[in-house]
Protein backbone atom coordinates (compact mmCIF):
# COMPACT_ATOMS: atom_id res chain seq x y z
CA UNK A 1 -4.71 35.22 18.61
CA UNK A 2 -4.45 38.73 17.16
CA UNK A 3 -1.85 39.75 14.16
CA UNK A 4 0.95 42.43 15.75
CA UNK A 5 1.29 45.16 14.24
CA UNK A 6 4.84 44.29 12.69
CA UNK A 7 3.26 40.83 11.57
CA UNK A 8 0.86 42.93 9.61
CA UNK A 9 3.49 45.25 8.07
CA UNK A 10 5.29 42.34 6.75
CA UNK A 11 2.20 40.84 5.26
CA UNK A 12 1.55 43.61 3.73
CA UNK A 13 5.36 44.11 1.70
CA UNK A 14 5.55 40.99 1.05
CA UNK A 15 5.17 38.83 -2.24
CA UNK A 16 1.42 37.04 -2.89
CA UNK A 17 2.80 33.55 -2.37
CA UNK A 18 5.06 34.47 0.62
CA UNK A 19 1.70 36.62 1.75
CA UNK A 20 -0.37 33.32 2.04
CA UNK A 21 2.43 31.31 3.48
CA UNK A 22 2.53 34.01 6.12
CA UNK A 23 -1.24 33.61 6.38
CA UNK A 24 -1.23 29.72 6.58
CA UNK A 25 1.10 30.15 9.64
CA UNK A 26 -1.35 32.54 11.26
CA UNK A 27 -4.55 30.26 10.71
CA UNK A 28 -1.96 26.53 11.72
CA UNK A 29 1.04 27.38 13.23
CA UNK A 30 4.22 25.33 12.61
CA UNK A 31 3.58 22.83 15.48
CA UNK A 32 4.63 19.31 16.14
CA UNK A 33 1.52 16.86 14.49
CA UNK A 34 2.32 14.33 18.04
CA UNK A 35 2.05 16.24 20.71
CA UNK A 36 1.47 20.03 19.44
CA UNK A 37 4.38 21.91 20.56
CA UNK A 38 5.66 24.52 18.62
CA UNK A 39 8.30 23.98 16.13
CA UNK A 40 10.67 25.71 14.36
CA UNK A 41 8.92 24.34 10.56
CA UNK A 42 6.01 21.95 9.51
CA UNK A 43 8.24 19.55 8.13
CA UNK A 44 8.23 17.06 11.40
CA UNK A 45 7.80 16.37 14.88
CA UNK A 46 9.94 17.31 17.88
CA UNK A 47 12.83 15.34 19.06
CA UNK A 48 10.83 13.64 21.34
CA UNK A 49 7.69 12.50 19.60
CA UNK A 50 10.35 11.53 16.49
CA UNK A 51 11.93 8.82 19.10
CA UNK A 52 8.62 7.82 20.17
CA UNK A 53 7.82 6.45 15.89
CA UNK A 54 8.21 3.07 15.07
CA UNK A 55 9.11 3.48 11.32
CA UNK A 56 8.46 -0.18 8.92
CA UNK A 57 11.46 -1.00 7.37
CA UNK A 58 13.18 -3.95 6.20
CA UNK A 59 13.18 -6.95 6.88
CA UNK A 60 9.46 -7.08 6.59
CA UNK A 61 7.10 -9.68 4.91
CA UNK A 62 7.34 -8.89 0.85
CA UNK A 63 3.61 -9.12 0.45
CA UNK A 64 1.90 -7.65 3.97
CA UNK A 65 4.58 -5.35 4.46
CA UNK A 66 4.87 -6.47 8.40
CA UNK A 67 7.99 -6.27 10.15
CA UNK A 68 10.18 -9.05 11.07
CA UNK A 69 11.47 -9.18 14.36
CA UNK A 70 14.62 -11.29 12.92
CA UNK A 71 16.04 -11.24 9.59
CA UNK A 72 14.34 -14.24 7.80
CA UNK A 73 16.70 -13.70 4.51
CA UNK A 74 15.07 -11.44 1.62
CA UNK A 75 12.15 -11.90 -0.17
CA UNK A 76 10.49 -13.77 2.79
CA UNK A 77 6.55 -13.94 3.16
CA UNK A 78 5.05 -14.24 6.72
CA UNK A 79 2.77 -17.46 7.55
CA UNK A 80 -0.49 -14.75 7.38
CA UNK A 81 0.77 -14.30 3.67
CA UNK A 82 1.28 -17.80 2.83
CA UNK A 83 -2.08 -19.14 4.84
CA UNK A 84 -4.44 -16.48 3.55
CA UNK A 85 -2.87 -14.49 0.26
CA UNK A 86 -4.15 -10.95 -0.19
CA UNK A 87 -6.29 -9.87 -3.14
CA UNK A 88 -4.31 -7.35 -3.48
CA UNK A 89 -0.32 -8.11 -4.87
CA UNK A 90 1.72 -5.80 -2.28
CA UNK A 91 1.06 -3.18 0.76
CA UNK A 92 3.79 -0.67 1.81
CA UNK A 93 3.20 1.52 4.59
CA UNK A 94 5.40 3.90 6.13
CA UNK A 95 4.62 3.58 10.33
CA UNK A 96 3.06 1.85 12.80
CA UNK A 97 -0.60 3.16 14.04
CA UNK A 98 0.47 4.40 17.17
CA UNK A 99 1.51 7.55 19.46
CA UNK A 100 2.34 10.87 17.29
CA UNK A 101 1.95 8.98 14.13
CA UNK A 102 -1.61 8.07 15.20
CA UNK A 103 -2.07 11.85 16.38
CA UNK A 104 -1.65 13.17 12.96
CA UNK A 105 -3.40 10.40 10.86
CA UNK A 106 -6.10 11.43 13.06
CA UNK A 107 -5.41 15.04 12.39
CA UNK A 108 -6.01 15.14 8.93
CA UNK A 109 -8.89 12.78 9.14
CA UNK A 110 -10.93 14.10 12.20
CA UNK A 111 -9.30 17.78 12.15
CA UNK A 112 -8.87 18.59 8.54
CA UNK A 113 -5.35 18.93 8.37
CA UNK A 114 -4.99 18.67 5.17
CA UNK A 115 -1.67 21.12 5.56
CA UNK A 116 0.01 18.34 6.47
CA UNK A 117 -0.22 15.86 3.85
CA UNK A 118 2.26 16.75 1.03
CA UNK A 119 4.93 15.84 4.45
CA UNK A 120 2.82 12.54 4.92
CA UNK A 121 3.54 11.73 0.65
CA UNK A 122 7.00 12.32 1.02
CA UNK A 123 7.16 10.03 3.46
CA UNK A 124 5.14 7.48 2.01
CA UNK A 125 7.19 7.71 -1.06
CA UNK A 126 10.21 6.88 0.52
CA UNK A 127 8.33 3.85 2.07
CA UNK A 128 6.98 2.49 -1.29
CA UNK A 129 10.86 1.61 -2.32
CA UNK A 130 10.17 2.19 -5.80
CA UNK A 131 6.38 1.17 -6.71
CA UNK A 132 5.02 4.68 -6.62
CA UNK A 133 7.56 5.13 -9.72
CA UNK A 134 6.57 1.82 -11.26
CA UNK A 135 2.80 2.25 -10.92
CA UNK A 136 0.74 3.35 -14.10
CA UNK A 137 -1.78 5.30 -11.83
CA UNK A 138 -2.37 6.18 -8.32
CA UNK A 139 -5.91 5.80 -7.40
CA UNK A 140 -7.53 6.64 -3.84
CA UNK A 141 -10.21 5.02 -1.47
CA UNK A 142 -13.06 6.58 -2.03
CA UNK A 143 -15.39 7.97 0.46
CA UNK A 144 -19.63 7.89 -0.16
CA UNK A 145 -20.85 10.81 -1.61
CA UNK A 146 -22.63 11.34 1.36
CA UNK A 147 -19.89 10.70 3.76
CA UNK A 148 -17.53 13.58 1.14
CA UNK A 149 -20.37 15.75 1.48
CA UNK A 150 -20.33 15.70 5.04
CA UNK A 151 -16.44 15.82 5.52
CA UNK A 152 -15.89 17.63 2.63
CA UNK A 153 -12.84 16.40 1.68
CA UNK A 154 -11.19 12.58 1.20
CA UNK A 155 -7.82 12.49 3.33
CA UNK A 156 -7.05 9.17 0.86
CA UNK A 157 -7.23 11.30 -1.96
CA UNK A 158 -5.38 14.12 -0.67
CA UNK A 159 -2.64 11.80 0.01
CA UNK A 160 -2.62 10.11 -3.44
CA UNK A 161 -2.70 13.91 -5.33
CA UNK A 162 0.50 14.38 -3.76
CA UNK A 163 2.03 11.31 -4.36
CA UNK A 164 1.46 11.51 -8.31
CA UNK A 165 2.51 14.49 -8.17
CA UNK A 166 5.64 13.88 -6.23
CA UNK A 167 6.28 10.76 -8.46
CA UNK A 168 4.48 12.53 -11.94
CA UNK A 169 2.02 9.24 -12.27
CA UNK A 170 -1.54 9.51 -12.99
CA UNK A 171 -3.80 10.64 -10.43
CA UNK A 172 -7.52 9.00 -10.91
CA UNK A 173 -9.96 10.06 -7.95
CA UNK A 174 -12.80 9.46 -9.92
CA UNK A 175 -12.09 6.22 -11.65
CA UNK A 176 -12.85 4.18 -8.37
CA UNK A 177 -15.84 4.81 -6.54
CA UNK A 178 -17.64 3.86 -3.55
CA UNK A 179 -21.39 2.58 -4.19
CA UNK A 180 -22.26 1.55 -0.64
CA UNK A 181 -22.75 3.89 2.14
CA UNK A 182 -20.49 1.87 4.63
CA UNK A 183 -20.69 2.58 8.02
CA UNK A 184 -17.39 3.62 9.78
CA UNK A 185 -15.05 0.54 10.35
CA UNK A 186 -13.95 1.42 13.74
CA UNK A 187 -14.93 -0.62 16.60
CA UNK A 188 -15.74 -3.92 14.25
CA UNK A 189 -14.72 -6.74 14.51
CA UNK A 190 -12.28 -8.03 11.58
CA UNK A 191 -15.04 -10.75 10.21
CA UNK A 192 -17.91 -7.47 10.96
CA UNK A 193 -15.06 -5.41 8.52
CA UNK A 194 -15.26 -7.66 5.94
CA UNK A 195 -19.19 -7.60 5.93
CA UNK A 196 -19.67 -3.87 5.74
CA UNK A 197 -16.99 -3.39 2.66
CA UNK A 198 -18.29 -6.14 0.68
CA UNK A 199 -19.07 -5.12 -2.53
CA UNK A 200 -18.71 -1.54 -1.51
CA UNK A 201 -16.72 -0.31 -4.63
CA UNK A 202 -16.67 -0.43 -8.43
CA UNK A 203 -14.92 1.39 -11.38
CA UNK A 204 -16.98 3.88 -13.40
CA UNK A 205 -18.34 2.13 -15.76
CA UNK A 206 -16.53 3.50 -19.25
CA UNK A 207 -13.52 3.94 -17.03
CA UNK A 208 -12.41 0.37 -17.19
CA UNK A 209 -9.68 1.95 -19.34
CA UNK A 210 -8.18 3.49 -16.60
CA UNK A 211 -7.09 0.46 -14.78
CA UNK A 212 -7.18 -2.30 -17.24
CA UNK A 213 -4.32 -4.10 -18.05
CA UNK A 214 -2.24 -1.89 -15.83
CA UNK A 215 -0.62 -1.39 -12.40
CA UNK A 216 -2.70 0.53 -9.64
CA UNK A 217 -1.34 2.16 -6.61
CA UNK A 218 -4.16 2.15 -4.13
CA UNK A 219 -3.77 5.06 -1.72
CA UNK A 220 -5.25 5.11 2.08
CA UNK A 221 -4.31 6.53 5.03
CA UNK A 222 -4.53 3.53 7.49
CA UNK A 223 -4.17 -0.73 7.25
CA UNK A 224 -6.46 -2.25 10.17
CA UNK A 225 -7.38 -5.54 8.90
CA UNK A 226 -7.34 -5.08 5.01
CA UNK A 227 -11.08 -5.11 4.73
CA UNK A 228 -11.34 -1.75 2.97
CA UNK A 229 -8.81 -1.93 0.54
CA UNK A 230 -9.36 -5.46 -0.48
CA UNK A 231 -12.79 -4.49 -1.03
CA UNK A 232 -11.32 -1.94 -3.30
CA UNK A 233 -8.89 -3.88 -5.11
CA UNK A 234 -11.51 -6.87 -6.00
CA UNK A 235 -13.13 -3.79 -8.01
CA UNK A 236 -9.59 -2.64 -9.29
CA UNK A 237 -9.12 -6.44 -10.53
CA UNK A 238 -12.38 -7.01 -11.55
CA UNK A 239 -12.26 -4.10 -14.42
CA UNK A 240 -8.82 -5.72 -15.21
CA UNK A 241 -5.99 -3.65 -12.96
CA UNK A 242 -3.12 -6.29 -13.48
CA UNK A 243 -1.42 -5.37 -10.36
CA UNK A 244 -2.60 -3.47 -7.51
CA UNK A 245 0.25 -2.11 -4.95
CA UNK A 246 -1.35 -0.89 -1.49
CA UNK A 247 0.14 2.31 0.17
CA UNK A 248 -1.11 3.73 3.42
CA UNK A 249 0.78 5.99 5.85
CA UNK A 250 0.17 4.18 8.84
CA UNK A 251 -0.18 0.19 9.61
CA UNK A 252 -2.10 -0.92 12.80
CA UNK A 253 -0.19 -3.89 14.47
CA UNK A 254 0.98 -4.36 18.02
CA UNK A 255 4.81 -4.61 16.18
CA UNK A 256 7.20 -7.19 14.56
CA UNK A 257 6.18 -10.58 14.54
């Protein structure tokens, strides 16, 4: 859609910053990430879609991070915790994988929205109740080279940049990285998950540094089964990460259990 001529007038007097905001709502309009409507800002969705999200909060297992449907008491674990303890020491995540919050995990991944995650961090932030602030470094899921090359950007690591900087931790997108060229997870089956992310990751090797002896904040965008970013933290641990917390934006369960 063309620039009016006013439109252009005002780009034209305004400020350089308030010239490429101006721009940025030209090229993505302020419209709700669920259903696309347009909205008044690009801070959130529109009434509507917001009643449709099933936000994670407490009471929730203290190591999976899966809601209750009762309150068990705090610091409960679910039987899946107990039976079959994660590598990893925590996961957080801020939604549940479904409706408008699936719609805009799957815009910045498949659309490159990238606009729109500085909103996701906040909001992951707020989820993490604390262990962004407590971390020592927040490191991302890597993509392959080859997969990066191809997307040209990694939506984990675009979510973890803004985190550190929201929280002013380390951000390491290089320390981790991914040395097998995976193929994509979807449509596996959990054991099939497991199999293709085995081994898939390691830590530089002179960046052991980074991670040892300290507490990691692994950044990704979505918890399916935990393949991926157990994978990732058996790396983390391996090159002596102390404590690894998971954060993703989005979790995908059916709902409290």
């Amino acid at each position: 859609m063309a620039a009016d001529p006013p439109l252009i007038r005002t780009l034209l007097t305004t400020r350089p910053y308030d010239w490429l905001q101006r721009l940025g709502d030209l090229v993505y309009p302020a419209t709700c990430p669920g259903c696309g409507i347009l909205t008044g800002g690009h801070s959130g969705f529109c009434p509507n879609c917001w009643t449709e999200i099933r936000f994670i909060e407490r009471p929730y297992c203290e190591v999976l991070g899966i809601p209750f449907s009762y309150d068990p008491g705090e610091g409960m674990v679910c039987a899946d915790a107990i039976a079959d303890p994660p590598v990893f020491d925590r996961l957080r995540s801020v939604a549940i994988h479904e409706g408008p919050v699936r719609h805009l995990v799957h815009g910045l991944k498949y659309r490159d929205r990238t606009d729109r995650s500085a909103m996701m961090a906040h909001w992951m932030l707020r989820a993490s109740h604390g262990f962004v602030a407590g971390c020592d470094a927040v490191v991302p899921v890597p993509l392959h080279r080859w997969r990066f090359a191809s997307r040209r950007f990694n939506q984990s690591a675009e979510l973890a940049r803004h985190l550190a900087r929201l929280s002013d931790r380390p951000f390491l997108p290089s320390t981790l990285v991914r040395v097998k060229n995976t193929s994509r997870q979807v449509g596996l089956t959990a054991r099939g998950r497991v199999e293709n992310v085995r081994a898939a990751f390691k830590v530089v090797p002179g960046r052991e540094t980074d991670v040892a002896g300290r507490h990691i904040l692994l950044v990704d965008d979505v918890f399916t089964t935990g393949a991926t970013v157990s994978s990732a933290t058996r790396a983390l641990k391996k090159a002596g990460a102390s404590e690894v917390t998971v954060l993703t934006f989005a979790m995908a369960i059916s709902g409290p259990i």
